[in-house]
Protein backbone atom coordinates (compact mmCIF):
# COMPACT_ATOMS: atom_id res chain seq x y z
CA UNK A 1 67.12 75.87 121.49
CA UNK A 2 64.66 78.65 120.52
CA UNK A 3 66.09 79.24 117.08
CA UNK A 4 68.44 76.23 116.20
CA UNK A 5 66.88 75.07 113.43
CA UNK A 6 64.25 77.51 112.56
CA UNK A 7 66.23 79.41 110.60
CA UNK A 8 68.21 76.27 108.99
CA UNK A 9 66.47 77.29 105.59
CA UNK A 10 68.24 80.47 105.42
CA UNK A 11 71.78 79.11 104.88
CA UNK A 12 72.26 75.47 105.93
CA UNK A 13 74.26 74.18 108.60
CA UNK A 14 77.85 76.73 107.36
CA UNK A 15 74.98 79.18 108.91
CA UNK A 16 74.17 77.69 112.95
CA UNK A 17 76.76 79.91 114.30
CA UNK A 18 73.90 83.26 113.44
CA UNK A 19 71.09 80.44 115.23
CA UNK A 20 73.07 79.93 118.34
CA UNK A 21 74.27 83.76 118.79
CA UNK A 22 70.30 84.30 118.23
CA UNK A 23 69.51 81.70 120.97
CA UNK A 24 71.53 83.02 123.24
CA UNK A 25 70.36 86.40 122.73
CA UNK A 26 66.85 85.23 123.46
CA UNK A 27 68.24 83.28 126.54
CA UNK A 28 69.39 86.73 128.02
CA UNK A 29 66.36 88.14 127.42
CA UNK A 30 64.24 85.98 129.74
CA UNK A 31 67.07 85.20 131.97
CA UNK A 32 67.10 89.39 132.65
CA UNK A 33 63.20 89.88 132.92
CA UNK A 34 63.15 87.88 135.02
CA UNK A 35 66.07 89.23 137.52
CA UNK A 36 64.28 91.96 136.56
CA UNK A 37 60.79 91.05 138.34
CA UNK A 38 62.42 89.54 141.31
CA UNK A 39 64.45 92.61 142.40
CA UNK A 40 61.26 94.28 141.67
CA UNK A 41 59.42 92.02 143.84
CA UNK A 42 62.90 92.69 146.38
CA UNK A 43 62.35 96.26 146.14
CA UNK A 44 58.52 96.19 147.06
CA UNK A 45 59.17 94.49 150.28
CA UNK A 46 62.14 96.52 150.95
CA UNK A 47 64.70 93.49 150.87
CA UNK A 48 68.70 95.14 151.21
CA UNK A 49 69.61 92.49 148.85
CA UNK A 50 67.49 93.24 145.60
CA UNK A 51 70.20 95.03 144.65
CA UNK A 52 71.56 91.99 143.68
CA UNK A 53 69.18 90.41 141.31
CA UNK A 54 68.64 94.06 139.76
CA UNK A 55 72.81 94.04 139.17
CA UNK A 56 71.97 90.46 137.68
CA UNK A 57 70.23 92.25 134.97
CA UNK A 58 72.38 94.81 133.90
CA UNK A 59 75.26 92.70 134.08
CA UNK A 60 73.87 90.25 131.48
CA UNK A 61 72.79 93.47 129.12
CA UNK A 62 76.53 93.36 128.94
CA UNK A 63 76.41 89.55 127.53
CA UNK A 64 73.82 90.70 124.94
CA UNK A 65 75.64 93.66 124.04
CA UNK A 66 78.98 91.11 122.69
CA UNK A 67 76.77 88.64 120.98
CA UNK A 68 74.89 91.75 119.00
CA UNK A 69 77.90 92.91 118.15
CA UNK A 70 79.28 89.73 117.32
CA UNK A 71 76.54 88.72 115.21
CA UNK A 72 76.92 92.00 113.45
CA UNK A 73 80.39 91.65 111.76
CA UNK A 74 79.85 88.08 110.94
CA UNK A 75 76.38 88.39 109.08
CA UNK A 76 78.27 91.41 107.56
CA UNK A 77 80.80 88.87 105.88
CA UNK A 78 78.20 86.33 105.41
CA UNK A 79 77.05 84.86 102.18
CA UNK A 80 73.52 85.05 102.94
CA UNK A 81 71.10 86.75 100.28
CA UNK A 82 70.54 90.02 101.56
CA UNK A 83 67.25 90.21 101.83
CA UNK A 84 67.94 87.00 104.69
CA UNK A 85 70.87 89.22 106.19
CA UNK A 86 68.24 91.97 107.44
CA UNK A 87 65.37 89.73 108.58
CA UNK A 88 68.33 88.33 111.26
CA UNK A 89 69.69 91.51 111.96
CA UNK A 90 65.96 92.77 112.11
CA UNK A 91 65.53 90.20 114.83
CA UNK A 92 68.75 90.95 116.47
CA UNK A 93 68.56 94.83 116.92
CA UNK A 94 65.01 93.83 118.58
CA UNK A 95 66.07 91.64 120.76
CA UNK A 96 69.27 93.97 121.59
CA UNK A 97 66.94 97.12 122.37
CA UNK A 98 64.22 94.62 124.67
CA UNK A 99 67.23 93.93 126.96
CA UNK A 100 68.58 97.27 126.89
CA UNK A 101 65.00 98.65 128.22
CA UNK A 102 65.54 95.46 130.89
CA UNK A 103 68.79 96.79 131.95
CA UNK A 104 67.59 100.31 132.29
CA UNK A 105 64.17 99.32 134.45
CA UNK A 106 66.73 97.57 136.54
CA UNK A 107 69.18 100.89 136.85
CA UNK A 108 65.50 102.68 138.11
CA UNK A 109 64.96 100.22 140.63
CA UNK A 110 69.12 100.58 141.72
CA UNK A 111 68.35 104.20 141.90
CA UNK A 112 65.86 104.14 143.88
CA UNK A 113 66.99 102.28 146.94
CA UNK A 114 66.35 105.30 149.34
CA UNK A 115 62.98 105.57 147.53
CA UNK A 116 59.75 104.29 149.33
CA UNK A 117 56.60 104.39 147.16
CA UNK A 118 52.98 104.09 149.25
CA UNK A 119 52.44 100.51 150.02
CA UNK A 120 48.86 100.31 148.41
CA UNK A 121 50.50 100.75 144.64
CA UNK A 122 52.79 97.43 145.83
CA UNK A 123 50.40 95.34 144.40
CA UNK A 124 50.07 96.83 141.23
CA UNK A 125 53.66 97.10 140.32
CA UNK A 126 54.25 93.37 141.10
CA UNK A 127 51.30 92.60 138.69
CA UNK A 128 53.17 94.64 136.36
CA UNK A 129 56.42 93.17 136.52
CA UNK A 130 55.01 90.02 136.46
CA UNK A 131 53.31 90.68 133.43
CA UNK A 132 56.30 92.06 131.47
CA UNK A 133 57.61 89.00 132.28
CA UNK A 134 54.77 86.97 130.81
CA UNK A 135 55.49 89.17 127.96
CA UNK A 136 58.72 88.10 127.03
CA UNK A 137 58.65 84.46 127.83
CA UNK A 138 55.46 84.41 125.30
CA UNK A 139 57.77 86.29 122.91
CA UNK A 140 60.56 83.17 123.62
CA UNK A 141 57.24 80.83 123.07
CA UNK A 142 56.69 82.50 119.39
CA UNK A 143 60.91 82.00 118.52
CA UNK A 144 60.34 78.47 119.56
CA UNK A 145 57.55 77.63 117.34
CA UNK A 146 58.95 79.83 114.69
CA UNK A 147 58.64 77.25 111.81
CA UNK A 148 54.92 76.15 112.91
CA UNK A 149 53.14 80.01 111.66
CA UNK A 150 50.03 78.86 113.65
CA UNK A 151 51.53 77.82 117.22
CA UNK A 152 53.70 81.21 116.32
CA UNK A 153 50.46 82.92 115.92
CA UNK A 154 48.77 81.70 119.40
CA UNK A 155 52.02 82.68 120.86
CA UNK A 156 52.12 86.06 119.63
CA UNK A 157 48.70 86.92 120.75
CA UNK A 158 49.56 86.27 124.29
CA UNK A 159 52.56 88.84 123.74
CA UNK A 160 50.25 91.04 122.46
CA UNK A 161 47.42 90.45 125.11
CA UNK A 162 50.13 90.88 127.73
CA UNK A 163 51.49 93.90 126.48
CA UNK A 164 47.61 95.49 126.84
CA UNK A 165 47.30 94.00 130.07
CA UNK A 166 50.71 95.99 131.39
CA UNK A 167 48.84 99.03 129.38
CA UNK A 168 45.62 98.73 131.36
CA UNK A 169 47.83 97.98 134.58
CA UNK A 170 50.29 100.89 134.32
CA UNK A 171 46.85 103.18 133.63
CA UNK A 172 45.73 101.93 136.85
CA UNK A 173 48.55 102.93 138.73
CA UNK A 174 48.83 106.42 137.22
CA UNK A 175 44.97 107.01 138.07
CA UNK A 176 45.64 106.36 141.70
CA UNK A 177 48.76 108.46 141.31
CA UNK A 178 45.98 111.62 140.47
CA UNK A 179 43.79 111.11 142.72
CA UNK A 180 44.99 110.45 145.52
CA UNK A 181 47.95 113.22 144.73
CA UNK A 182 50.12 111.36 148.00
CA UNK A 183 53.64 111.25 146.00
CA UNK A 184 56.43 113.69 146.50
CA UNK A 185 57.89 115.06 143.15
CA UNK A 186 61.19 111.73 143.53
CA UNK A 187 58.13 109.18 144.37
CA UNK A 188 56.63 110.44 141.24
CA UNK A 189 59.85 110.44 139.10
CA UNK A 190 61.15 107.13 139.74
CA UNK A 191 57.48 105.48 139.41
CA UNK A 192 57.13 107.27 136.18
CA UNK A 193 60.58 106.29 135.18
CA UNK A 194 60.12 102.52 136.57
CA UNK A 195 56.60 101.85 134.40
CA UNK A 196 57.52 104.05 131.39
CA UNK A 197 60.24 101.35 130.98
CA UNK A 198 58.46 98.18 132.02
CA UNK A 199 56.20 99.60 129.01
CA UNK A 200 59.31 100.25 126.53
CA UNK A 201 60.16 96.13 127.60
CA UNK A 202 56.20 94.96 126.65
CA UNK A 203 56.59 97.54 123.32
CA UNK A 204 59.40 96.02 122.40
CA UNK A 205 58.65 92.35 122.66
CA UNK A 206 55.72 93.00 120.22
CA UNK A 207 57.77 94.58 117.91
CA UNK A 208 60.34 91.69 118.35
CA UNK A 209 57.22 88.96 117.70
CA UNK A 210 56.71 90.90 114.51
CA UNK A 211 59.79 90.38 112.95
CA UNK A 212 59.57 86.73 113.91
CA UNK A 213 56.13 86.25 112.41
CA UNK A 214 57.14 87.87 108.88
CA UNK A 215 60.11 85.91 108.70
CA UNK A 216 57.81 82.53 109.48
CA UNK A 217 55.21 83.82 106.58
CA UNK A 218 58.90 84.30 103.63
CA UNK A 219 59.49 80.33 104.48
């Protein structure tokens, strides 16, 4: 599990419950990116049932939403030190936002089932879904390796390096947008809407692989 024992210094074995809520959090998170890229990759090709996989994803925002708060009360009656209490809750509320901006890239897509974009931006919207998803599962690479600060720190680059890749990706799309000027003003919403939040998911794994890496450099 990504965080079973990587956190075992910070209370001992009275304290797994906090490492398993944690690993399933992280679970959800992949688990939704990447429902998330496949009814993205439904929607492109104009498949009826990518409805599903993008339901898939909001669904398990649901999940995340009882662990978080879950996790809450009991690190509130924890006997942890304080200063341990926030750096899990720090990686909690991250973790908690990255799905929610899952669940609400997968509400765009849910939208937009009447919606038809030009075919020749297909391509780059599957390269950016695919690299949002890159994004997180590095992010699940850097929880894994949490206790080793130099495999976390290879790890965390590639989040980072992803998350400029989706940057220089979603650019690309919005140039063609301009100059080509071949959207209606609900094309232009929803694709605006769709890669603002595929950014808010890459933003917030970084700042989630943050709060992982000062944790590893306290041990």
């Amino acid at each position: 599990m990504v965080l079973e024992s990587a956190f075992f210094w910070m209370g001992g074995k009275k304290e797994a419950r906090f490492t398993s809520m944690l690993d399933r959090h992280m679970d959800i998170a992949v688990e939704a990116v990447k429902e998330l890229e496949t009814a993205t990759k439904g929607y492109v090709a104009r498949e009826p049932d990518y409805t599903k996989h993008a339901d898939r994803a909001v669904a398990l925002e649901s999940q995340a939403d009882a662990i978080f708060d879950t996790l809450t009360e009991r690190l509130a009656k924890s006997l942890l030190p304080a200063s341990e209490k926030q750096d899990l809750m720090t990686i909690a509320q991250r973790l908690e936002h990255l799905i929610e901006h899952i669940e609400q890239a997968a509400k765009a897509l849910l939208l937009a089932n009447k919606i038809e974009l030009p075919a020749e931006l297909n391509d780059d919207i599957l390269r950016l879904a695919a690299k949002t998803r890159e994004c997180v599962e590095s992010l699940r690479g850097a929880a894994e390796e949490h206790r080793d600060l130099t495999v976390l720190m290879k790890y965390a680059h590639r989040v980072s390096q992803a998350e400029r890749d989706a940057d220089e990706i979603k650019f690309d799309i919005l140039s063609k947008v301009i100059e080509r000027r071949n959207l209606d003003v609900t094309q232009e919403f929803f694709l605006r809407e769709l890669i603002g939040r595929f950014e808010d998911i890459t933003d917030m794994s970084d700042d989630a692989v943050d709060a992982f890496r000062i944790v590893s450099l306290k041990r």
